[in-house]
N, C-alpha and C. Protein backbone atom coordinates (compact mmCIF):
# COMPACT_ATOMS: atom_id res chain seq x y z
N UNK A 1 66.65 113.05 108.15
CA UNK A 1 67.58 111.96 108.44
C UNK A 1 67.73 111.09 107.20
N UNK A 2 68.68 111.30 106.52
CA UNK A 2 69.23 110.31 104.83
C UNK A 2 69.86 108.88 105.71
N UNK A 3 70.28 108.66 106.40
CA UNK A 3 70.72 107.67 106.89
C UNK A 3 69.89 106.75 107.71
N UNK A 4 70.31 105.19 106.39
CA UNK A 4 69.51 104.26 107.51
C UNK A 4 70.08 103.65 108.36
N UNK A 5 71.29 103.79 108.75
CA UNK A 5 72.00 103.14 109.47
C UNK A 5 73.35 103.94 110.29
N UNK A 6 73.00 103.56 111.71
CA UNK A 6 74.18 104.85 111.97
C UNK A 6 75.22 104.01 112.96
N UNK A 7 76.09 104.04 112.41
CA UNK A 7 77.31 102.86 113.65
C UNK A 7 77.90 103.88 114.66
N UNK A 8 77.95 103.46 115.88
CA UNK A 8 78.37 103.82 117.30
C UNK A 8 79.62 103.54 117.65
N UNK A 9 80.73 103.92 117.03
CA UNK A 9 82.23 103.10 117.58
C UNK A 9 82.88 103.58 118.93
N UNK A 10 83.73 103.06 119.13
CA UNK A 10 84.42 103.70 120.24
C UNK A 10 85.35 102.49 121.08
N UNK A 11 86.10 103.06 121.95
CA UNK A 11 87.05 101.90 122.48
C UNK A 11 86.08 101.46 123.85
N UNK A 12 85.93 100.65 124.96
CA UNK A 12 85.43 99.97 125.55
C UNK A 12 85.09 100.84 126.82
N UNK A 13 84.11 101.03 127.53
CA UNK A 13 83.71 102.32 129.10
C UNK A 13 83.14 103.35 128.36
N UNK A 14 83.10 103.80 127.36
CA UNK A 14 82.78 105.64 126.85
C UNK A 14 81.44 105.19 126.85
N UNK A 15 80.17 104.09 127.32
CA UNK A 15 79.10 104.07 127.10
C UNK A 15 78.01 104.23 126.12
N UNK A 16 78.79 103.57 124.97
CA UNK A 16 78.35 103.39 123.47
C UNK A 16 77.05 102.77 123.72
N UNK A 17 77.03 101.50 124.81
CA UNK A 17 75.67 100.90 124.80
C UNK A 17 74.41 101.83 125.01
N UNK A 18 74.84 102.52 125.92
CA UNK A 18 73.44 102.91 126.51
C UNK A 18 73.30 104.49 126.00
N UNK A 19 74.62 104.85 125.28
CA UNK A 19 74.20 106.02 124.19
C UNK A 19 73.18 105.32 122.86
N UNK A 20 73.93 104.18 122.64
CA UNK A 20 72.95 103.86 121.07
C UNK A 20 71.92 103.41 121.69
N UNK A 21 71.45 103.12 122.52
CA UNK A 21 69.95 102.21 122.83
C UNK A 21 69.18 103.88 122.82
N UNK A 22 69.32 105.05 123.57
CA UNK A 22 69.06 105.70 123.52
C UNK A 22 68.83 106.82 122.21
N UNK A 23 70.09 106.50 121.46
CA UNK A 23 69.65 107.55 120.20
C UNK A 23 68.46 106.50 119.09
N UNK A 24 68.82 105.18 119.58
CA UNK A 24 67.60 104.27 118.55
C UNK A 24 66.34 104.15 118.87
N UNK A 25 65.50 105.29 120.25
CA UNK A 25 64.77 105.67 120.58
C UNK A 25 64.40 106.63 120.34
N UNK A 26 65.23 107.35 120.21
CA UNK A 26 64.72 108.79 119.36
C UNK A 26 64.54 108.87 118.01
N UNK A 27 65.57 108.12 116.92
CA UNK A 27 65.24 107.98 115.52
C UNK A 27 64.31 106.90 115.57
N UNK A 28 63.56 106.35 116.45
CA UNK A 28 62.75 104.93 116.49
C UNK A 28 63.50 104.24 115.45
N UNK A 29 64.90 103.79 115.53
CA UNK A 29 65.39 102.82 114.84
C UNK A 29 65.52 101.52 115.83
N UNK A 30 66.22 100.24 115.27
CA UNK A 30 66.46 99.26 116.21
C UNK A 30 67.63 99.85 116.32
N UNK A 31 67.84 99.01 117.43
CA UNK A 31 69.41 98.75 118.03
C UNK A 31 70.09 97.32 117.98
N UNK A 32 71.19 97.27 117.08
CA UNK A 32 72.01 96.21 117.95
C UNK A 32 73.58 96.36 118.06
N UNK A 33 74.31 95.21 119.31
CA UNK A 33 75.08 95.44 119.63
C UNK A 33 76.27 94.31 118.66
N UNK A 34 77.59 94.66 118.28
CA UNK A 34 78.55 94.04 117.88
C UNK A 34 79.33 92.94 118.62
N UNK A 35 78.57 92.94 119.86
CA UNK A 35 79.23 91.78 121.15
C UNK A 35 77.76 90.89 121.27
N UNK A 36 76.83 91.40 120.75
CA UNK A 36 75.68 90.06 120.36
C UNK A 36 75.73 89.61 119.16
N UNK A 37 76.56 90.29 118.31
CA UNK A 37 76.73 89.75 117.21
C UNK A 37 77.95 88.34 117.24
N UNK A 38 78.57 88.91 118.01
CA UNK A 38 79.98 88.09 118.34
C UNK A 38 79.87 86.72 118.92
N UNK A 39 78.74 87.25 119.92
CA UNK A 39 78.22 86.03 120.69
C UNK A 39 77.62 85.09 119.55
N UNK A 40 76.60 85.48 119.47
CA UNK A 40 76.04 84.11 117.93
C UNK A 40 77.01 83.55 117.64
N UNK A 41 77.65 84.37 116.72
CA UNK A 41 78.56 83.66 116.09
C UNK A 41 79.44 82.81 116.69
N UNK A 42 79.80 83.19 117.97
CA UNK A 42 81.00 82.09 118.62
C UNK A 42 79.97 80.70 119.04
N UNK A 43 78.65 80.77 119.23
CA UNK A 43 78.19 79.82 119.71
C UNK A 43 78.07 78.66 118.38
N UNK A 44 78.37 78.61 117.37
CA UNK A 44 78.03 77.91 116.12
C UNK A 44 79.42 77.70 115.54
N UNK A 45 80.46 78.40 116.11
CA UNK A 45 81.90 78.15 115.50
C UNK A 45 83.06 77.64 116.58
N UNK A 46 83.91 77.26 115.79
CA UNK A 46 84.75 76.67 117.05
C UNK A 46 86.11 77.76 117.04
N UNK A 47 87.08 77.74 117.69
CA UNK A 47 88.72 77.78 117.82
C UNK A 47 89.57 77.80 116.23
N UNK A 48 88.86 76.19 115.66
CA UNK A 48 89.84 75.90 114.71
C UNK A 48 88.98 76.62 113.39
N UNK A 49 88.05 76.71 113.38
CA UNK A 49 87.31 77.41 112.53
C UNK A 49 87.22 78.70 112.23
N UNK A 50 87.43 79.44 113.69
CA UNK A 50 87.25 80.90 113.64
C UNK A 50 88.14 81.28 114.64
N UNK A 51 89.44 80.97 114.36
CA UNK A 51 90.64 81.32 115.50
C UNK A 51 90.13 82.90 115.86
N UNK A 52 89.94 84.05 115.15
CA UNK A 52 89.91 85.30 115.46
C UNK A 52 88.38 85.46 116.83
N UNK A 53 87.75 84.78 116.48
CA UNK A 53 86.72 85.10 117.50
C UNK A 53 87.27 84.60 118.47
N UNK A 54 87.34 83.27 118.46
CA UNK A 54 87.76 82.28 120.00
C UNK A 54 89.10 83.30 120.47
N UNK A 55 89.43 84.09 120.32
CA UNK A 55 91.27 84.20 120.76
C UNK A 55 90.84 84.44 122.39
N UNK A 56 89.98 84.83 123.13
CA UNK A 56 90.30 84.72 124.47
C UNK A 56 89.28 83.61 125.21
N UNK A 57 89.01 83.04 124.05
CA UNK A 57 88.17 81.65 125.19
C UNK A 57 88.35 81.09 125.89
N UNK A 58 88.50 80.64 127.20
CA UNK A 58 88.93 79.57 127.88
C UNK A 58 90.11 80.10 128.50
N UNK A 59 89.92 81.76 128.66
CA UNK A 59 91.39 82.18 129.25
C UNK A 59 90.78 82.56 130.55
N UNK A 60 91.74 82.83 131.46
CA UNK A 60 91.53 83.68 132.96
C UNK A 60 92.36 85.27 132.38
N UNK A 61 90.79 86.08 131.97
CA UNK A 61 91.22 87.32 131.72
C UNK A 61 92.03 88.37 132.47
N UNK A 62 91.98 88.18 133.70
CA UNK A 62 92.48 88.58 134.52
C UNK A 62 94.53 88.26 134.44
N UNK A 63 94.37 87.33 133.97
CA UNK A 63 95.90 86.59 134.29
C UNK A 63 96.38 87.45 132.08
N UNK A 64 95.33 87.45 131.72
CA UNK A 64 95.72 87.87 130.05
C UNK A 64 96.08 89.27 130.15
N UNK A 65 95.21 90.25 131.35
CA UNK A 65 95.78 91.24 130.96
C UNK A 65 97.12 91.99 132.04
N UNK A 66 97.50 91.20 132.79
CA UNK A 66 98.69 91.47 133.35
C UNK A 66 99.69 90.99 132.66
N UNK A 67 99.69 89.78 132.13
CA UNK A 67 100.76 89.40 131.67
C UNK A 67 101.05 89.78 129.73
N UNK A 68 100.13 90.00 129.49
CA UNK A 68 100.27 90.34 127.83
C UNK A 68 100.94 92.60 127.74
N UNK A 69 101.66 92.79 127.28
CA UNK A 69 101.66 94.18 126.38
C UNK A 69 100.90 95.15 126.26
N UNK A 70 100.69 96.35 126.35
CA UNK A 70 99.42 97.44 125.72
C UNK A 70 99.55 96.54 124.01
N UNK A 71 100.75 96.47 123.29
CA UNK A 71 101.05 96.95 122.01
C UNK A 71 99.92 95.50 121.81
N UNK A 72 100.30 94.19 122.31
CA UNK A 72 100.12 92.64 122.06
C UNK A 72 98.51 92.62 122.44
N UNK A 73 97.64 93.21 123.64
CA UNK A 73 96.48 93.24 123.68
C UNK A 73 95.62 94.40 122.39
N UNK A 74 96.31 95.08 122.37
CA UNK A 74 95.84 95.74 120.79
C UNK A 74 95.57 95.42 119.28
N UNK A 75 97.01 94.10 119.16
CA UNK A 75 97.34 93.44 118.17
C UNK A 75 95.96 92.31 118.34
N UNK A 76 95.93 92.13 119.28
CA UNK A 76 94.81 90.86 119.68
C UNK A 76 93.79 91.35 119.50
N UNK A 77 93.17 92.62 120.19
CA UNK A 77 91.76 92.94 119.29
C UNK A 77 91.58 93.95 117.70
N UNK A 78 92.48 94.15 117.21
CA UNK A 78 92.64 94.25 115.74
C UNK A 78 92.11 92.78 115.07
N UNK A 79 92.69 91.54 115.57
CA UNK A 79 92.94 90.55 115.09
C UNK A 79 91.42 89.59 115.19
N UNK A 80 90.94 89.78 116.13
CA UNK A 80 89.30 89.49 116.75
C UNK A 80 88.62 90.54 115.53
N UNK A 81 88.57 91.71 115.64
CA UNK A 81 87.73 92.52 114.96
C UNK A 81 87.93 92.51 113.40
N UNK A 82 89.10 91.97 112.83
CA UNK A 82 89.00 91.23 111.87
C UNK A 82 88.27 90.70 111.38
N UNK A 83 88.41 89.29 111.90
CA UNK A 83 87.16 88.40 112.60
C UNK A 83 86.20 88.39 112.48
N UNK A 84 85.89 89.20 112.57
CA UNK A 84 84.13 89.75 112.84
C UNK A 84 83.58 90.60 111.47
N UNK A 85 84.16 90.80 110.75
CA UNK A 85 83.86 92.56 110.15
C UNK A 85 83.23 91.92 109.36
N UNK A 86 83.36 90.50 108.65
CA UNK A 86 82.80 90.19 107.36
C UNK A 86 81.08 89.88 108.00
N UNK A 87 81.00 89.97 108.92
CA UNK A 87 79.67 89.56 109.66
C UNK A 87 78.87 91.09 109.70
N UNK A 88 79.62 91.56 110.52
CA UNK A 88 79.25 93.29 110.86
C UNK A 88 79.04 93.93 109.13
N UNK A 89 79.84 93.98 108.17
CA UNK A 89 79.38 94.56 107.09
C UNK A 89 78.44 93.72 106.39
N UNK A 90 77.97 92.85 106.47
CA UNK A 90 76.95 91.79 105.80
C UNK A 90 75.59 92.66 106.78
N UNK A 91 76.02 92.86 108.02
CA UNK A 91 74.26 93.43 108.79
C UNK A 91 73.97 95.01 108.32
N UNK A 92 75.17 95.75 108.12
CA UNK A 92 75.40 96.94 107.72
C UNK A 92 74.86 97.58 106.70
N UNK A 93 75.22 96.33 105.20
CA UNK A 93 74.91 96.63 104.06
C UNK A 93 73.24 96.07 104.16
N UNK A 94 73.00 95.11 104.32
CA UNK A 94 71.82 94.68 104.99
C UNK A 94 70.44 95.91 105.28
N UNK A 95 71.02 96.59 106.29
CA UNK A 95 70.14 97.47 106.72
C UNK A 95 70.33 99.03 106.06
N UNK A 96 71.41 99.10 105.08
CA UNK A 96 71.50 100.22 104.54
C UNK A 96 70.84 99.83 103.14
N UNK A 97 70.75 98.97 102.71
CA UNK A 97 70.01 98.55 101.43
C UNK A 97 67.90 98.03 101.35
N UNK A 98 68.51 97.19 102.69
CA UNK A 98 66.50 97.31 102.62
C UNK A 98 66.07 96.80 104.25
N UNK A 99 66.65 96.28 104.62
CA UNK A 99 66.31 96.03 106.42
C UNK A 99 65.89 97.69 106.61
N UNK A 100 64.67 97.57 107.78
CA UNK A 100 65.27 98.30 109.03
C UNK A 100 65.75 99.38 109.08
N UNK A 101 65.77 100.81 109.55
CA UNK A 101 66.85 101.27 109.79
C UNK A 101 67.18 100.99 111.52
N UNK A 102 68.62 101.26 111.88
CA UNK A 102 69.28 100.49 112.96
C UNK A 102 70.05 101.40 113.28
N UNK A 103 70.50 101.43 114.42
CA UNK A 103 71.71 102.03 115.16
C UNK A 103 72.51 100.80 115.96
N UNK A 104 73.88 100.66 115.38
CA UNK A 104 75.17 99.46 115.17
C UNK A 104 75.70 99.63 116.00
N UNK A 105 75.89 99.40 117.78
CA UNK A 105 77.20 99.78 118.27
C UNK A 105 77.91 99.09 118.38
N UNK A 106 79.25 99.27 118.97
CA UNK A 106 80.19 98.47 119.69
C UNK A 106 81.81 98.64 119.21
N UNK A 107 82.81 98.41 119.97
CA UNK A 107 83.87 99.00 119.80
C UNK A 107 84.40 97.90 118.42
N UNK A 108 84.05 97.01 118.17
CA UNK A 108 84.32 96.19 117.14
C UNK A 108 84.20 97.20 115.40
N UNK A 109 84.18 97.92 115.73
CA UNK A 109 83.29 98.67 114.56
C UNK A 109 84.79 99.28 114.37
N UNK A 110 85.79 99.43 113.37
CA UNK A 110 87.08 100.04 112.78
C UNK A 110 86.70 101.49 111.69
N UNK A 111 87.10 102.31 112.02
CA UNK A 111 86.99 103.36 111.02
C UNK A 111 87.49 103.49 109.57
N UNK A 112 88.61 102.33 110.13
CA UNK A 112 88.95 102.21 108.14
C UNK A 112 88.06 101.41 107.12
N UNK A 113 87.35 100.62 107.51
CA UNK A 113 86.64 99.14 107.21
C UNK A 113 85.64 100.32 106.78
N UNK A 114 84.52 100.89 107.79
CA UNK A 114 83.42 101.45 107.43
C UNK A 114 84.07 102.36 106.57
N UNK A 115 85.00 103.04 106.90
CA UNK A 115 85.30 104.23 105.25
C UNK A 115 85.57 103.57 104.16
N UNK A 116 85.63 102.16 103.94
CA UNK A 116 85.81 101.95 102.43
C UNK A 116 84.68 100.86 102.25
N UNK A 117 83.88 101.18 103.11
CA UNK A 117 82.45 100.74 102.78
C UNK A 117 81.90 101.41 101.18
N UNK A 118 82.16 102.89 101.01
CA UNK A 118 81.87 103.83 100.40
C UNK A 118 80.20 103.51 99.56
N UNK A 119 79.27 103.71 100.87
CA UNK A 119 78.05 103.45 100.12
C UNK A 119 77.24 104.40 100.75
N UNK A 120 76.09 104.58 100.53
CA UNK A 120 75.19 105.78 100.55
C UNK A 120 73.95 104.89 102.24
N UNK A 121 73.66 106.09 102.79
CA UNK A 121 72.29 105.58 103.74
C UNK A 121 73.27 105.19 105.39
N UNK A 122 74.77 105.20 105.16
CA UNK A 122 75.45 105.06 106.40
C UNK A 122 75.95 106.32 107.15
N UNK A 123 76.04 106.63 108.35
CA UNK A 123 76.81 107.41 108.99
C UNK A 123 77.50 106.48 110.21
N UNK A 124 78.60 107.28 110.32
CA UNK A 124 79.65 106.68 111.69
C UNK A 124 79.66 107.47 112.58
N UNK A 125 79.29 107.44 113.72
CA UNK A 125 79.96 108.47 114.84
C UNK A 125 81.10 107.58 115.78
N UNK A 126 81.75 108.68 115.91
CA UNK A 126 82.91 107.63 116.93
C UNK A 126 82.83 108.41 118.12
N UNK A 127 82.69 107.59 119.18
CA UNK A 127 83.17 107.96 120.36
C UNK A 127 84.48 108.02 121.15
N UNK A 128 85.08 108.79 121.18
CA UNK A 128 86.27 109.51 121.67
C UNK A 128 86.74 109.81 123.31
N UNK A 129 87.38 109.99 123.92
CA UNK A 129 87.48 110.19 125.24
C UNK A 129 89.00 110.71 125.68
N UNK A 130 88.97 111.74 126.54
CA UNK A 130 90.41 112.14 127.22
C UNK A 130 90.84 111.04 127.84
N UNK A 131 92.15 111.21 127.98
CA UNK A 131 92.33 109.98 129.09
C UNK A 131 92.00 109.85 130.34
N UNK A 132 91.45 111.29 131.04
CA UNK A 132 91.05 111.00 132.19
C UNK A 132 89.86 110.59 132.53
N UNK A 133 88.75 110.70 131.30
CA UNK A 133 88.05 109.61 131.08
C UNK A 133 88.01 108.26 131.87
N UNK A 134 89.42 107.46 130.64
CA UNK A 134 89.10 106.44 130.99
C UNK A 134 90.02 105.65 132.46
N UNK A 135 90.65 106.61 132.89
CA UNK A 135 91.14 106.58 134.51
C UNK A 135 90.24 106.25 135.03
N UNK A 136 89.32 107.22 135.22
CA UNK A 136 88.39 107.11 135.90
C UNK A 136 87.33 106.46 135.75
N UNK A 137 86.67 105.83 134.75
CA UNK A 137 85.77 104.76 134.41
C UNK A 137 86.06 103.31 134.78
N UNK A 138 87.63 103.55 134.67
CA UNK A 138 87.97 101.97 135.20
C UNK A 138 88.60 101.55 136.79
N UNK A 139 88.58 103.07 137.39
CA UNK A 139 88.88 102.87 138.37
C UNK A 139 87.67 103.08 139.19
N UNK A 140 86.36 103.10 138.50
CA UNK A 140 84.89 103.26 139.37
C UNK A 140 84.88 101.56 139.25
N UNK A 141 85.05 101.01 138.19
CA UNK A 141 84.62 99.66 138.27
C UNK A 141 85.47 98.75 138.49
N UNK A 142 86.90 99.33 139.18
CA UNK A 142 87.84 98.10 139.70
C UNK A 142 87.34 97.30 141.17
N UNK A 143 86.33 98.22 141.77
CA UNK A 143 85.91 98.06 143.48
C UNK A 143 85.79 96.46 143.25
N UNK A 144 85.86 95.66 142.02
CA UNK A 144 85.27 94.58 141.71
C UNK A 144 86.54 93.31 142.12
N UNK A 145 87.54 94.48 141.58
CA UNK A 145 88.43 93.63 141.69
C UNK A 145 89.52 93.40 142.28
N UNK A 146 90.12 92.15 142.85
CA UNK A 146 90.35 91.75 143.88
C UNK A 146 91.80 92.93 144.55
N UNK A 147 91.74 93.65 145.54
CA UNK A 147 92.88 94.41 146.35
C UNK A 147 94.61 93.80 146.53
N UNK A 148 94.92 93.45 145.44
CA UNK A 148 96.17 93.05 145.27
C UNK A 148 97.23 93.36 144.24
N UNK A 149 97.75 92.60 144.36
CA UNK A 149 99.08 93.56 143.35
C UNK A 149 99.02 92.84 142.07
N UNK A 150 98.17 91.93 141.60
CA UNK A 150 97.60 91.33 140.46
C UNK A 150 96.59 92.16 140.08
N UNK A 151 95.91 92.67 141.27
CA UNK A 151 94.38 93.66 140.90
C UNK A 151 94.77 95.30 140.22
N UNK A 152 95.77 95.47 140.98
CA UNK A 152 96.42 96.91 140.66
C UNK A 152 96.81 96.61 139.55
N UNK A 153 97.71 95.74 139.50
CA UNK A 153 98.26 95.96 137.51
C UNK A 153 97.45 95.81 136.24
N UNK A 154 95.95 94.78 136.89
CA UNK A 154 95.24 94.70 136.09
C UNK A 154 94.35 95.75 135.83
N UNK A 155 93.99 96.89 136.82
CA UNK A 155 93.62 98.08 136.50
C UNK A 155 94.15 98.91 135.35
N UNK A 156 96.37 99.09 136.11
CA UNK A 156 96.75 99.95 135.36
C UNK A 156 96.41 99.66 133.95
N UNK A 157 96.67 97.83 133.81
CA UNK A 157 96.85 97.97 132.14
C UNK A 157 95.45 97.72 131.32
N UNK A 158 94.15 97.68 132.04
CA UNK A 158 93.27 97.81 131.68
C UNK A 158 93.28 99.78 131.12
N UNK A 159 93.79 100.20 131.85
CA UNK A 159 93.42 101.38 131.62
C UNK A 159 94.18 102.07 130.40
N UNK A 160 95.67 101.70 130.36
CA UNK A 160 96.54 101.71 129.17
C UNK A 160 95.81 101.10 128.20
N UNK A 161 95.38 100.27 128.11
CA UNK A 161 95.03 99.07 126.84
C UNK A 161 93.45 100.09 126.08
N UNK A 162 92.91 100.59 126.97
CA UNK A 162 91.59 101.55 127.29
C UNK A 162 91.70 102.79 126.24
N UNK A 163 93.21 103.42 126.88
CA UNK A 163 94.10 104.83 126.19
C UNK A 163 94.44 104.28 124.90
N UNK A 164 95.14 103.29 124.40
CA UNK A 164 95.49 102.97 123.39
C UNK A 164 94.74 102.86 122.23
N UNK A 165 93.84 101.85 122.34
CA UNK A 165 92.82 101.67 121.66
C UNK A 165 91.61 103.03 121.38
N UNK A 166 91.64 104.35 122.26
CA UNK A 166 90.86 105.23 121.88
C UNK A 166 91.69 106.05 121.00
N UNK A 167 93.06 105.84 121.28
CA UNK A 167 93.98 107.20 120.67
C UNK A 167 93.94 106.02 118.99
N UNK A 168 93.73 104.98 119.05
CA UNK A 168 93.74 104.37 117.55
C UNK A 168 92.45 104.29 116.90
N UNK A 169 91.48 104.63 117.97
CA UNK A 169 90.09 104.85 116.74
C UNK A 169 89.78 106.46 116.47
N UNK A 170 90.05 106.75 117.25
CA UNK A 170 90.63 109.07 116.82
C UNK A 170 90.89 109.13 115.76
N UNK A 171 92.62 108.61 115.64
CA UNK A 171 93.16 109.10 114.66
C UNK A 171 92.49 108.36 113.43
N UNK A 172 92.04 106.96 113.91
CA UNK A 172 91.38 106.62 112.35
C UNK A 172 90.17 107.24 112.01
N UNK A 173 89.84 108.01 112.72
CA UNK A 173 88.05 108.45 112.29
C UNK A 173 88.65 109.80 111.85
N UNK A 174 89.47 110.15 112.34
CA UNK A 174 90.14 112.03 111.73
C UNK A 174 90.76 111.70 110.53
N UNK A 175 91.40 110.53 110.30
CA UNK A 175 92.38 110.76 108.98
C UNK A 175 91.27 110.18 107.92
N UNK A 176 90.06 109.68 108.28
CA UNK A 176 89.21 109.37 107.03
C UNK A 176 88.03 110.90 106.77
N UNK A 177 88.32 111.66 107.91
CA UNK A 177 86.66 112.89 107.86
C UNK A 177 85.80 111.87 108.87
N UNK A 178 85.20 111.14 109.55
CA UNK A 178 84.18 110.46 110.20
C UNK A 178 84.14 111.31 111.12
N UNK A 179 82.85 111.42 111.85
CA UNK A 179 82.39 112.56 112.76
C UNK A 179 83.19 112.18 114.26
N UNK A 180 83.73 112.71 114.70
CA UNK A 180 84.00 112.19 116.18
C UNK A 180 83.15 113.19 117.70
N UNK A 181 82.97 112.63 118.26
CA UNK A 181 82.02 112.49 119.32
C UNK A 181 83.07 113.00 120.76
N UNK A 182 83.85 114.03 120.94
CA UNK A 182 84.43 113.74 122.06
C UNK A 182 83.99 113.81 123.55
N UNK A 183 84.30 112.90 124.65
CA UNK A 183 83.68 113.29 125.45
C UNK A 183 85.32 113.31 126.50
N UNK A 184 84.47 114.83 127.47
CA UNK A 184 84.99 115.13 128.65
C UNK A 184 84.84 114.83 130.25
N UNK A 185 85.30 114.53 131.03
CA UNK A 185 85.32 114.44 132.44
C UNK A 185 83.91 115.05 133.02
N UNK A 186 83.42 114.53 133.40
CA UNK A 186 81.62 115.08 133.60
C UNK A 186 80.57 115.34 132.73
N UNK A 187 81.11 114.79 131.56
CA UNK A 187 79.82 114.67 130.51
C UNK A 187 78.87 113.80 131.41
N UNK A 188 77.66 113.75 130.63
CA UNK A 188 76.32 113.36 130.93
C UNK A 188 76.62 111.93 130.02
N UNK A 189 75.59 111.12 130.01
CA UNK A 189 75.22 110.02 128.55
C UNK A 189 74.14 111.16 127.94
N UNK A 190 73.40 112.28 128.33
CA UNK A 190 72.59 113.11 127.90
C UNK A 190 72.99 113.79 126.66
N UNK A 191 73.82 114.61 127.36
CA UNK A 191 74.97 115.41 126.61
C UNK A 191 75.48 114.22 125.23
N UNK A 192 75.91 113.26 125.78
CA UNK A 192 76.58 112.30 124.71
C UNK A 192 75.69 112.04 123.28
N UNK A 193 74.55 111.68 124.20
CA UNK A 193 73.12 111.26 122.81
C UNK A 193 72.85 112.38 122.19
N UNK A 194 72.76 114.12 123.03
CA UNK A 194 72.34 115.11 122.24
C UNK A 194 73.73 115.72 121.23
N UNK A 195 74.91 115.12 121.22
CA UNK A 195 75.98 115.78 120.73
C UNK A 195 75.67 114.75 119.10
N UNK A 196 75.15 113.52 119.52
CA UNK A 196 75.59 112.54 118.27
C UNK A 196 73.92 112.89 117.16
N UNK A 197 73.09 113.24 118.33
CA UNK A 197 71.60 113.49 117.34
C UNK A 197 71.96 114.73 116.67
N UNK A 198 72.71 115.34 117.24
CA UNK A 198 73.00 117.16 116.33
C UNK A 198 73.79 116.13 115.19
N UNK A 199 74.60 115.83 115.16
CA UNK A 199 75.47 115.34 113.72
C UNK A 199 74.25 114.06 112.98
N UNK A 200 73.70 113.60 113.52
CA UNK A 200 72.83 112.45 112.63
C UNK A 200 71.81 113.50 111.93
N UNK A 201 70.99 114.56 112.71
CA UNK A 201 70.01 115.39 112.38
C UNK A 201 70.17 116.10 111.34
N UNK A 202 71.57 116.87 110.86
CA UNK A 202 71.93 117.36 110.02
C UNK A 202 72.62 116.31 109.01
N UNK A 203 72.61 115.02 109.07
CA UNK A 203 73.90 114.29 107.85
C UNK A 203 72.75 114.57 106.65
């Protein structure tokens, strides 16, 4: 294993968390997540300071994602993960230079950003998904939400917004070479951790 540091990307449901907690058990690396990273940081910054983090603070998410776009909720987390990256590559280079080695997840993680990282001791795996995937991941965890015609649209476009965002970290992890991870309709998280340790085992 040449790599001290291995980032977990992927768009939001494909179970990045509990794949990386798991592969940072097997390389006995740490783990951390890019939405605890996020958190810190929002707790020490404000709105006017760090417009890109705050962009959905103080909203009723529910009411953001019926009424906003696939294209405009996309534009919005491009614009957040922005935001963030100068934080995420400061822990990155961090632990690829003398921290730790670590396993990085979270969908915050962009395939173009880490490819022009261009430094030695990193690998990327991206996590990938069909769309029926993420149909079905978000329609196991809609039971939550409320049986109405606000609840239904917020499914559908949870689930569009879901499709979008995976078909834009694909093509960015294929048009740089980054390993992609695909998963199918009855994968395991088993299967998932043993598909990403075969590509870390050999980098």
């Amino acid at each position: 294993m040449s790599a001290r540091v291995i980032l977990l990307g992927g768009a939001p449901l494909l179970g990045k968390t509990v794949v990386g907690r798991k592969l940072a058990v097997r390389l006995e690396y740490g783990c951390l997540a890019t939405d605890d990273l996020a958190d810190g940081i929002m707790a020490v910054t404000t709105e006017q300071t760090h417009p890109h983090l705050h962009l959905l603070e103080q909203r009723d998410h529910r009411k953001y994602f019926v009424t906003r776009s696939v294209a405009r909720m996309v534009a919005d987390a491009e614009y957040r993960n922005e935001g963030l990256w100068p934080a995420v590559k400061r822990v990155i280079v961090k632990h690829a230079e003398w921290a730790p080695p670590v396993v990085i997840e979270g969908w915050h993680l962009v395939p173009k950003k880490v490819a022009q990282l261009g430094m030695g001791g990193i690998l990327s795996l991206w996590l990938v998904g069909d769309d029926e995937v993420f149909r079905e991941r978000v329609l196991e965890q809609s039971v939550s939400f409320e049986q109405t015609s606000m609840g239904e649209e917020l499914v559908r476009k949870f689930i569009e917004r879901s499709i979008a965002l995976n078909k834009g970290i694909r093509e960015g992890a294929e048009s740089f070479g980054l390993p992609v991870v695909k998963i199918a309709q009855g994968d395991t998280i088993e299967k998932v951790v043993e598909d990403c340790w075969r590509i870390a085992a050999s980098s």
